[in-house]
C-alpha atoms as a PDB file:
ATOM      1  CA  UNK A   1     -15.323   4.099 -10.027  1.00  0.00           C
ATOM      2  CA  UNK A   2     -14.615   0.550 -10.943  1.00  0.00           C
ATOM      3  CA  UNK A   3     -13.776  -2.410  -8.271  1.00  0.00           C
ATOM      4  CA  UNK A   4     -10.722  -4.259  -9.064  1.00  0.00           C
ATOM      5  CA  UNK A   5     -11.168  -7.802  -8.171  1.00  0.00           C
ATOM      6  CA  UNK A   6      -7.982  -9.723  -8.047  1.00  0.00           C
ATOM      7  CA  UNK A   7      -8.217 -13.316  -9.229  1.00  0.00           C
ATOM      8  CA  UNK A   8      -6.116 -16.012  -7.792  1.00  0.00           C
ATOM      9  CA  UNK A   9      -3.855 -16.192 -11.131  1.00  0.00           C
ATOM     10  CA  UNK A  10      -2.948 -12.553 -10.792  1.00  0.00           C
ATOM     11  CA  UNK A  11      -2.474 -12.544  -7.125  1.00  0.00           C
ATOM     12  CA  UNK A  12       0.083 -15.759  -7.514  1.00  0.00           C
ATOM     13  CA  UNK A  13       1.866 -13.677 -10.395  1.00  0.00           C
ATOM     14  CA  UNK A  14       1.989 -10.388  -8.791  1.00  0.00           C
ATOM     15  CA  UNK A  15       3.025 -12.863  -5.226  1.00  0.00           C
ATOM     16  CA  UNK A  16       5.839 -14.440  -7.151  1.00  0.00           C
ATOM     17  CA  UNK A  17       7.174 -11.189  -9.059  1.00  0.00           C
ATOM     18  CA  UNK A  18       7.848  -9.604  -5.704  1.00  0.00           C
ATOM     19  CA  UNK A  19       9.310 -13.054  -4.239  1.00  0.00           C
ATOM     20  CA  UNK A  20      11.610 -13.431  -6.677  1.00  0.00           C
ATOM     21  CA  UNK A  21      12.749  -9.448  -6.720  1.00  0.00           C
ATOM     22  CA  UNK A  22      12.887  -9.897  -2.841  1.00  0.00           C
ATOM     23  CA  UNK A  23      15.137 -13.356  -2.511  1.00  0.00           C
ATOM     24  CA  UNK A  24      17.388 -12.270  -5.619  1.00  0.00           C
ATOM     25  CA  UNK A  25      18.076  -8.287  -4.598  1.00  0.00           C
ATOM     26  CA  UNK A  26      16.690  -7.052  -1.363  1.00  0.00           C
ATOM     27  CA  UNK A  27      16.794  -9.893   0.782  1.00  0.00           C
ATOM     28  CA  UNK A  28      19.554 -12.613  -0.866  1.00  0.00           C
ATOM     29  CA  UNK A  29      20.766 -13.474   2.031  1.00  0.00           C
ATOM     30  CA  UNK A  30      17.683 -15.996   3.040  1.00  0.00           C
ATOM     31  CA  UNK A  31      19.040 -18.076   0.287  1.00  0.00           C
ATOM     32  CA  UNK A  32      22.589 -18.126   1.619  1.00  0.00           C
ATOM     33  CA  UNK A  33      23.845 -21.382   3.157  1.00  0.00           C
ATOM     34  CA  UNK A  34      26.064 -19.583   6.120  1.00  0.00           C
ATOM     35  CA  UNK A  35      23.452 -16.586   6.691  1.00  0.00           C
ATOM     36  CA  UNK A  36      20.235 -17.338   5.400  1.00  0.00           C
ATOM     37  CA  UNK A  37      17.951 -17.572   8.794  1.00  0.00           C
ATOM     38  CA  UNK A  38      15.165 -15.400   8.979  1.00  0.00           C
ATOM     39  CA  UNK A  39      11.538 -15.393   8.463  1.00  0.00           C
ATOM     40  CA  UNK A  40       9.419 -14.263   5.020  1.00  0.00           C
ATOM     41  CA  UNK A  41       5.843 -13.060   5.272  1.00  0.00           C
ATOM     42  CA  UNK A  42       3.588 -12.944   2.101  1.00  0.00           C
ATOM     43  CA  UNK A  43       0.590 -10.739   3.522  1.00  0.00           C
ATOM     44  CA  UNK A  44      -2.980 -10.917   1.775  1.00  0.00           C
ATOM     45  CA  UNK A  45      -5.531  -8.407   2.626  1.00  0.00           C
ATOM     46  CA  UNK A  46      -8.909  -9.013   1.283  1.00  0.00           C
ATOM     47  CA  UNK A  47      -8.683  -7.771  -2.737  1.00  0.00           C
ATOM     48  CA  UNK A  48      -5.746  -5.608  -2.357  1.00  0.00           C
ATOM     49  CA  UNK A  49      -2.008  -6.455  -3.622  1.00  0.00           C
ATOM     50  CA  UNK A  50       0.216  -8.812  -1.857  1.00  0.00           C
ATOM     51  CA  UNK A  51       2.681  -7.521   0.503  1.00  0.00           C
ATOM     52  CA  UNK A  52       5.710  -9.072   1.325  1.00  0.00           C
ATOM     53  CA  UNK A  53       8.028  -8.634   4.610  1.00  0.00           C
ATOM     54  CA  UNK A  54      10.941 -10.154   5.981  1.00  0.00           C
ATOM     55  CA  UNK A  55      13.458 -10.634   9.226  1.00  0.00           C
ATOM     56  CA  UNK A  56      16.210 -11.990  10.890  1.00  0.00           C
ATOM     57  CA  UNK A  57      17.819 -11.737  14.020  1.00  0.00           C
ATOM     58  CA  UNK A  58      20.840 -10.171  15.618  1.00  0.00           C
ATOM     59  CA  UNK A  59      22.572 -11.862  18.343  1.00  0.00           C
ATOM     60  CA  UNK A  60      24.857 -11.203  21.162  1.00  0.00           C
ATOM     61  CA  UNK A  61      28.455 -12.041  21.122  1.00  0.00           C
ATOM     62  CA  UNK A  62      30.108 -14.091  23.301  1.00  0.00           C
ATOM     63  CA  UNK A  63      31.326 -11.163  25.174  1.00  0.00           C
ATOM     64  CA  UNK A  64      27.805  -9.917  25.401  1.00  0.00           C
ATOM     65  CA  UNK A  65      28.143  -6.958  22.919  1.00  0.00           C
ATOM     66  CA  UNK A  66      26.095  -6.773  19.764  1.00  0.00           C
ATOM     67  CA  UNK A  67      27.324  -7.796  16.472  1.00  0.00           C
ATOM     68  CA  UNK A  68      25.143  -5.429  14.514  1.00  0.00           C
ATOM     69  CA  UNK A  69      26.080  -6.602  10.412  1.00  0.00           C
ATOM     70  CA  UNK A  70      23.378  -6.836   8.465  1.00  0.00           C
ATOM     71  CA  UNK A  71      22.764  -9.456   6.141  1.00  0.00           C
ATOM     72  CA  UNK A  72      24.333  -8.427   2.696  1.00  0.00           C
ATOM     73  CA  UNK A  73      25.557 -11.605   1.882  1.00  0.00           C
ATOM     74  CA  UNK A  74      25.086 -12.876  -1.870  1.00  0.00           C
ATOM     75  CA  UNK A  75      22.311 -15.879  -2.667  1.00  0.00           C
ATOM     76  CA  UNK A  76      23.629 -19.363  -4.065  1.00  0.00           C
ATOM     77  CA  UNK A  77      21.777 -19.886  -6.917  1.00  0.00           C
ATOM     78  CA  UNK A  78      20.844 -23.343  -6.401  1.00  0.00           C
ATOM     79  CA  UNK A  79      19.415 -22.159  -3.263  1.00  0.00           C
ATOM     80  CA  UNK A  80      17.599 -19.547  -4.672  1.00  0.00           C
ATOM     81  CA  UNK A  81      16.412 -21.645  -7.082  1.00  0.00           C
ATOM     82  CA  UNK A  82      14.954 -24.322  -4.413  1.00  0.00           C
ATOM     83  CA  UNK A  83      13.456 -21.626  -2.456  1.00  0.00           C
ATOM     84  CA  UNK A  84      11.631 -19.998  -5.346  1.00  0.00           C
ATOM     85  CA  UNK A  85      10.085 -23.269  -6.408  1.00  0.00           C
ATOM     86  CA  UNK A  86       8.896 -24.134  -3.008  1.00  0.00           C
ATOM     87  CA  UNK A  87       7.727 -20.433  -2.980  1.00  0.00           C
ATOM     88  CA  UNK A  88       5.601 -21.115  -5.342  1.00  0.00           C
ATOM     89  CA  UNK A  89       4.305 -24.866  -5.019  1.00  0.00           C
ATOM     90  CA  UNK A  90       2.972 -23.157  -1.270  1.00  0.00           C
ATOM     91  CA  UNK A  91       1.130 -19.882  -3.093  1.00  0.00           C
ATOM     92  CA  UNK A  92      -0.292 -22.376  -5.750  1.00  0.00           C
ATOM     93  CA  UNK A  93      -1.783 -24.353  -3.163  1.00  0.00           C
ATOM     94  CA  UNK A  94      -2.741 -21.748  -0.786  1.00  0.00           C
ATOM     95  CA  UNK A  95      -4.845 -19.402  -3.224  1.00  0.00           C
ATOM     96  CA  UNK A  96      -6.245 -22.249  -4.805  1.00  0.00           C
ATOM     97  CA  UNK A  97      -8.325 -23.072  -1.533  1.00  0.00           C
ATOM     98  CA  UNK A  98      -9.140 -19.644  -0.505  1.00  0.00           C
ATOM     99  CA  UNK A  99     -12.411 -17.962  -1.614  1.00  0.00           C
ATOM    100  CA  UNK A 100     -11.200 -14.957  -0.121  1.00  0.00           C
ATOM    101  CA  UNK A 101      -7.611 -14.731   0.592  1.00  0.00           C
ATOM    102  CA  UNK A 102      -7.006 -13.116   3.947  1.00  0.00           C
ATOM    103  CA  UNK A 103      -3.789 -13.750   5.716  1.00  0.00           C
ATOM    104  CA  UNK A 104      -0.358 -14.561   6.262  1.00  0.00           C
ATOM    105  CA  UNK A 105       2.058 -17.126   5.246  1.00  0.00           C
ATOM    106  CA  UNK A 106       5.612 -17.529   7.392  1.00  0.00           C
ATOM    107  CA  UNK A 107       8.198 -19.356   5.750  1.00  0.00           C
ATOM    108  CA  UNK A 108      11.221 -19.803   8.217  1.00  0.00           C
ATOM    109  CA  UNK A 109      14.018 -20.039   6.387  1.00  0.00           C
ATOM    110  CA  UNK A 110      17.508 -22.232   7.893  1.00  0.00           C
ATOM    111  CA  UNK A 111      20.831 -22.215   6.516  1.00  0.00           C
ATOM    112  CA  UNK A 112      19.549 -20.946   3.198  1.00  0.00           C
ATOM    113  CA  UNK A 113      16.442 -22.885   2.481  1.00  0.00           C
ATOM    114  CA  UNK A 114      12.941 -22.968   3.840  1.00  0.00           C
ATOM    115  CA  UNK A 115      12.413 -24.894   6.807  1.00  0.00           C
ATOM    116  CA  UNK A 116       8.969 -24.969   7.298  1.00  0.00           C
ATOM    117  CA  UNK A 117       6.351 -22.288   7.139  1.00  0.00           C
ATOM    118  CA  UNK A 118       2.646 -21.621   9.090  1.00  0.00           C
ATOM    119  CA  UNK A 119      -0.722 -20.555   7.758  1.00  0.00           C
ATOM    120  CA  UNK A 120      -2.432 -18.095   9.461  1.00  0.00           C
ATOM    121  CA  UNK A 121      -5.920 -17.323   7.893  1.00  0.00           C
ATOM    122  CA  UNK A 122      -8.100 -14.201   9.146  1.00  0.00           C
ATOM    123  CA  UNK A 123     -10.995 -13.091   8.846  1.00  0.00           C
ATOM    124  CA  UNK A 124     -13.673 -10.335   9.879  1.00  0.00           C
ATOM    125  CA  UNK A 125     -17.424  -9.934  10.169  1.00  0.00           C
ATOM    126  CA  UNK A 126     -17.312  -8.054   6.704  1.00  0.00           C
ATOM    127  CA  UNK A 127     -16.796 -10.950   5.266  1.00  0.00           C
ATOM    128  CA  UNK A 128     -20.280 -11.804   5.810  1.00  0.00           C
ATOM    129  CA  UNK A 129     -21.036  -9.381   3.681  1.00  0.00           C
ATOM    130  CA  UNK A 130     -18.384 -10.007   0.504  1.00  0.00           C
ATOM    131  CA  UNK A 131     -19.160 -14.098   0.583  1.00  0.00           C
ATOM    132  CA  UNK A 132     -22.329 -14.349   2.278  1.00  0.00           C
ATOM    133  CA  UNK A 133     -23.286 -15.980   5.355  1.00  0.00           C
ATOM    134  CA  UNK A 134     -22.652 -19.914   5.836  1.00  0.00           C
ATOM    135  CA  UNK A 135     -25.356 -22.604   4.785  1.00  0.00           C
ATOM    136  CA  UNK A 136     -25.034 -24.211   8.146  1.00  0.00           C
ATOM    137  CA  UNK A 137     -27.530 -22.831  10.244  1.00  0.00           C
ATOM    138  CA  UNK A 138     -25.845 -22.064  13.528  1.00  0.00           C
ATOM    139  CA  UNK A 139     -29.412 -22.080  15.249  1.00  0.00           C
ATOM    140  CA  UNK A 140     -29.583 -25.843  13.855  1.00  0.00           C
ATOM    141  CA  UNK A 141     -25.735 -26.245  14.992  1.00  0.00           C
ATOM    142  CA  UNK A 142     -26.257 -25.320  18.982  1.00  0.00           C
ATOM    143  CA  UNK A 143     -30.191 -25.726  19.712  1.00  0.00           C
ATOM    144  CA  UNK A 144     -31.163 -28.887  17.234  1.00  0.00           C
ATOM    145  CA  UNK A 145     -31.158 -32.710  17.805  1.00  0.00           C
ATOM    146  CA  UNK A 146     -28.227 -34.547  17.483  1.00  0.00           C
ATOM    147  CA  UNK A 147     -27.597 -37.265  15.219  1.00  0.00           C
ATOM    148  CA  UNK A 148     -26.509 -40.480  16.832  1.00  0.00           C
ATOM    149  CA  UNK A 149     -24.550 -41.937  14.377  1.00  0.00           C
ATOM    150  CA  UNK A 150     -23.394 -44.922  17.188  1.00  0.00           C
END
């Protein structure tokens, strides 16, 4: 059996094909100026496909009962548009640096466009294994002379 190995190209494409079918049909609301506030969470597991998730809140009324309607609301297309673009300047960037791509990326969306978003790499000791241990030596790093550089 053959290992797929995903290379940062493909993983951008196959990102961006499911962020645009998410923003424009399952989840158009985030790009909607009156509803669009919610989080979006591109997932990358270590040389699997990209997953993508996404949420919002429901709030209490004023008279403390719940206003359960969820989000159906159409996208503005220069919204969409913005968002996309952004979408993809952040993935660019983000596989670009990664040797192995393991993680999340938030984007918290306001009033239709993205507000800000969070990096959140991970990592476990198999990794020592796929990419090989460090060329610092950490026996060098805790027990060696220091360098006074003063």
């Amino acid at each position: 059996m053959k290992k797929v190995e995903f290379t940062a190209e493909t993983l951008s494409e196959m990102t961006m094909n499911l962020l645009v079918k998410r923003l424009s049909e399952e989840s158009p609301y985030l790009s909607n100026s009156e509803y669009g506030n919610g989080i979006l969470e591109v997932i990358y597991n270590f040389n699997s496909v990209p997953k993508v998730t996404d949420r919002f809140s429901v709030i209490k009324q004023s008279d403390g009962e719940f206003a359960i309607s969820f989000p159906r609301r159409k996208y503005e297309k220069n919204l969409l548009t913005k968002n996309i673009r952004t979408l993809y300047y952040v993935i660019q960037q983000y596989l670009s640096t990664r040797v192995v791509p393991q993680g999340k990326i938030i984007f918290e969306f306001n009033n239709g466009v993205i507000d800000g978003f969070q990096v959140i790499n991970e990592g476990t000791y198999k990794d020592l294994a796929r990419t090989g241990k460090s060329d610092l030596d950490l026996d060098e790093i805790l027990f060696g002379e220091e360098d006074d550089e003063e």
